[in-house]
C-alpha atoms as a PDB file:
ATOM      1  CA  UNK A   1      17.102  16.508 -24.040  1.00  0.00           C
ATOM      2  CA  UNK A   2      17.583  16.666 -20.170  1.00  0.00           C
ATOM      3  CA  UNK A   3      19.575  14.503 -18.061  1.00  0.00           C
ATOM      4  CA  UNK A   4      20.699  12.555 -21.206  1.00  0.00           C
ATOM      5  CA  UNK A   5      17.128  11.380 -21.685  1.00  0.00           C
ATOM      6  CA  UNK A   6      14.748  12.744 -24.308  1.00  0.00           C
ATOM      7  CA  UNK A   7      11.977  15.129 -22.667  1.00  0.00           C
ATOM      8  CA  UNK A   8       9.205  12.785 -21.269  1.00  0.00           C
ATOM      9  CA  UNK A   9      11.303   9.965 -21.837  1.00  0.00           C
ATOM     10  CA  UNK A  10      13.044   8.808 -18.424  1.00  0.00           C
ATOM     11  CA  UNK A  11      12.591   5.185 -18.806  1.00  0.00           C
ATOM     12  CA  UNK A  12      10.311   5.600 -15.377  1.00  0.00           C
ATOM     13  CA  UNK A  13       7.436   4.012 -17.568  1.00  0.00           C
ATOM     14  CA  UNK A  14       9.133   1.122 -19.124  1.00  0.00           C
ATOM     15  CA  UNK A  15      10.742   0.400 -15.603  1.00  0.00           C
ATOM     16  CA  UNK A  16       7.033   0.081 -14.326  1.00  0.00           C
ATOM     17  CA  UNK A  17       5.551  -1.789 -17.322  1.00  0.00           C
ATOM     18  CA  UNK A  18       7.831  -4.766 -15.629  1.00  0.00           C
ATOM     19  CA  UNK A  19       5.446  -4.869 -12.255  1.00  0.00           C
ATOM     20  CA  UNK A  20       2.926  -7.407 -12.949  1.00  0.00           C
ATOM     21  CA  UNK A  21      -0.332  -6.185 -13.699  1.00  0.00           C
ATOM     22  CA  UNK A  22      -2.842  -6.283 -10.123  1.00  0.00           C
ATOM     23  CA  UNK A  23      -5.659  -6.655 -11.757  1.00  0.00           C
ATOM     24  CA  UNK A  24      -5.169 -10.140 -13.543  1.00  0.00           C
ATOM     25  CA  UNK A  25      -4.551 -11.179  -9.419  1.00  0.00           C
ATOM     26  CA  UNK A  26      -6.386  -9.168  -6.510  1.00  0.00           C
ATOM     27  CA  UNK A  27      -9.834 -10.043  -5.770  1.00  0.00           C
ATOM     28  CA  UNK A  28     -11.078  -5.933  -5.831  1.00  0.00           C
ATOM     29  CA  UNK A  29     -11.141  -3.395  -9.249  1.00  0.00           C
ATOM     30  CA  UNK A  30      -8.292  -1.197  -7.911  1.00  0.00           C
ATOM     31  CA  UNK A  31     -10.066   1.739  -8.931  1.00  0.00           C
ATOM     32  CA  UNK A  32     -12.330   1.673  -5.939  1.00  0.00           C
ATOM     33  CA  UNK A  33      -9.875   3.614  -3.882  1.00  0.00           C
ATOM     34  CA  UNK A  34      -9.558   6.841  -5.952  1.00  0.00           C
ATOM     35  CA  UNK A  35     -13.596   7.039  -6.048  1.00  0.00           C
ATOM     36  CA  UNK A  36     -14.265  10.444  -3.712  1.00  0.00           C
ATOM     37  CA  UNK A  37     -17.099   8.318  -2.203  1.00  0.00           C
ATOM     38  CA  UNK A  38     -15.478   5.376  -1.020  1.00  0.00           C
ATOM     39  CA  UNK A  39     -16.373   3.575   1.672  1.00  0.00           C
ATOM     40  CA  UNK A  40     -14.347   1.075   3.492  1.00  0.00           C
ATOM     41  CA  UNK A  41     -17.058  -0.991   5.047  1.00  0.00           C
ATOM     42  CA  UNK A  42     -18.892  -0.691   2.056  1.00  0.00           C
ATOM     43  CA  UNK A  43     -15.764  -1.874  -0.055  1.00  0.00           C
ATOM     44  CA  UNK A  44     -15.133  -5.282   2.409  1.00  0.00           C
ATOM     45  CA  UNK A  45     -18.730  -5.917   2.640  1.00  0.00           C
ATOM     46  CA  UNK A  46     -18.413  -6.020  -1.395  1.00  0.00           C
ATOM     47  CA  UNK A  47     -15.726  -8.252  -1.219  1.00  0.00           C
ATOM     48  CA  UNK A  48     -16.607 -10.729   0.826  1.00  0.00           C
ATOM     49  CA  UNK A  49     -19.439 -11.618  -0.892  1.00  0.00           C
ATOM     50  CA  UNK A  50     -16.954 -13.188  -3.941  1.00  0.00           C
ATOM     51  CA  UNK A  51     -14.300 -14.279  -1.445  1.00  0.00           C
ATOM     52  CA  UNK A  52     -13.274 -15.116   2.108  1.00  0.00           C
ATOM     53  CA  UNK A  53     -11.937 -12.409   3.899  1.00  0.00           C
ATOM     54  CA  UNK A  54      -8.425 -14.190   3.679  1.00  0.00           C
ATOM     55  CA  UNK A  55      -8.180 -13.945   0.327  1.00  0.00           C
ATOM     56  CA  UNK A  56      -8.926 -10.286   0.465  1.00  0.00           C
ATOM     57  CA  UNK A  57      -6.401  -9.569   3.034  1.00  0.00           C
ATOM     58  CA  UNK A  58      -3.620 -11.431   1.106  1.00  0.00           C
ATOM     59  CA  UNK A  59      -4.855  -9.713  -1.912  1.00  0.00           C
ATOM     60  CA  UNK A  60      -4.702  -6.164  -0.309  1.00  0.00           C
ATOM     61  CA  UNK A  61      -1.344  -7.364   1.026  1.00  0.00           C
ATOM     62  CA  UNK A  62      -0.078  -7.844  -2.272  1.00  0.00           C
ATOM     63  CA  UNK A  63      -0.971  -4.685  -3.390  1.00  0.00           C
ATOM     64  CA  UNK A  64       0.075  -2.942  -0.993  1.00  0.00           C
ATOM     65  CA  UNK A  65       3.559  -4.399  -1.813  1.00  0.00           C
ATOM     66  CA  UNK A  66       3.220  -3.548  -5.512  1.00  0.00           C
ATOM     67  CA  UNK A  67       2.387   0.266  -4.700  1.00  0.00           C
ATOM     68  CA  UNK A  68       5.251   0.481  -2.446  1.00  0.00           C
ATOM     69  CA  UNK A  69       7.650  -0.841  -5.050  1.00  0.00           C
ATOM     70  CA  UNK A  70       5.884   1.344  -7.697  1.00  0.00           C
ATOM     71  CA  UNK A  71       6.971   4.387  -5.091  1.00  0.00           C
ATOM     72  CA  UNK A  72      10.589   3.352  -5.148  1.00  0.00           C
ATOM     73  CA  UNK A  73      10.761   3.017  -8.998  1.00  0.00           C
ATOM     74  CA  UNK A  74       9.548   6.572  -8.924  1.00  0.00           C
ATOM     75  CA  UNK A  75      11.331   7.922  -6.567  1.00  0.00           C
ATOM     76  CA  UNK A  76      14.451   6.269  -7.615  1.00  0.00           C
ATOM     77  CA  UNK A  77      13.676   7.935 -11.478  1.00  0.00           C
ATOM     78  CA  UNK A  78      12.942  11.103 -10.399  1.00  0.00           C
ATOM     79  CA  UNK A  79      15.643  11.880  -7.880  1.00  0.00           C
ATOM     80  CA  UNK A  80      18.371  10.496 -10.312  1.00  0.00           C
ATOM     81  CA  UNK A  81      17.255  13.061 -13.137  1.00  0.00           C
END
């Protein structure tokens, strides 16, 4: 036990299981970004052929919001243990 909390067990992924789940509301497959051979043009140019380039900027918006409150959960886990 460390820090009160059974090894592996800091409640860090049941505080993250409450952030809603991207994929069921962005426009893009998340996963693009962590391919070693992505392209950003190439990743728009993609996207705007199933959506208008509003939606994808609202959609990478959002996103973007989720992964920073992702960091803070994190963070905020990590440093407290």
């Amino acid at each position: 036990m460390e820090g009160g909390r059974a090894n592996g067990d800091n409640g860090l992924s049941s505080s993250l299981a409450l952030l809603p789940d991207p994929q069921e509301h962005i426009c893009f497959d998340k996963t693009e970004f962590m391919r070693d051979n992505h392209r950003v043009e190439q990743f728009v140019s993609d996207c705007r052929r199933r959506v208008p380039l509003e939606k994808l900027r609202e959609d990478l918006e959002q996103y973007f919001r989720l992964l920073k409150v992702s960091l803070f959960i994190y963070f905020h886990f990590y440093s407290s243990s």
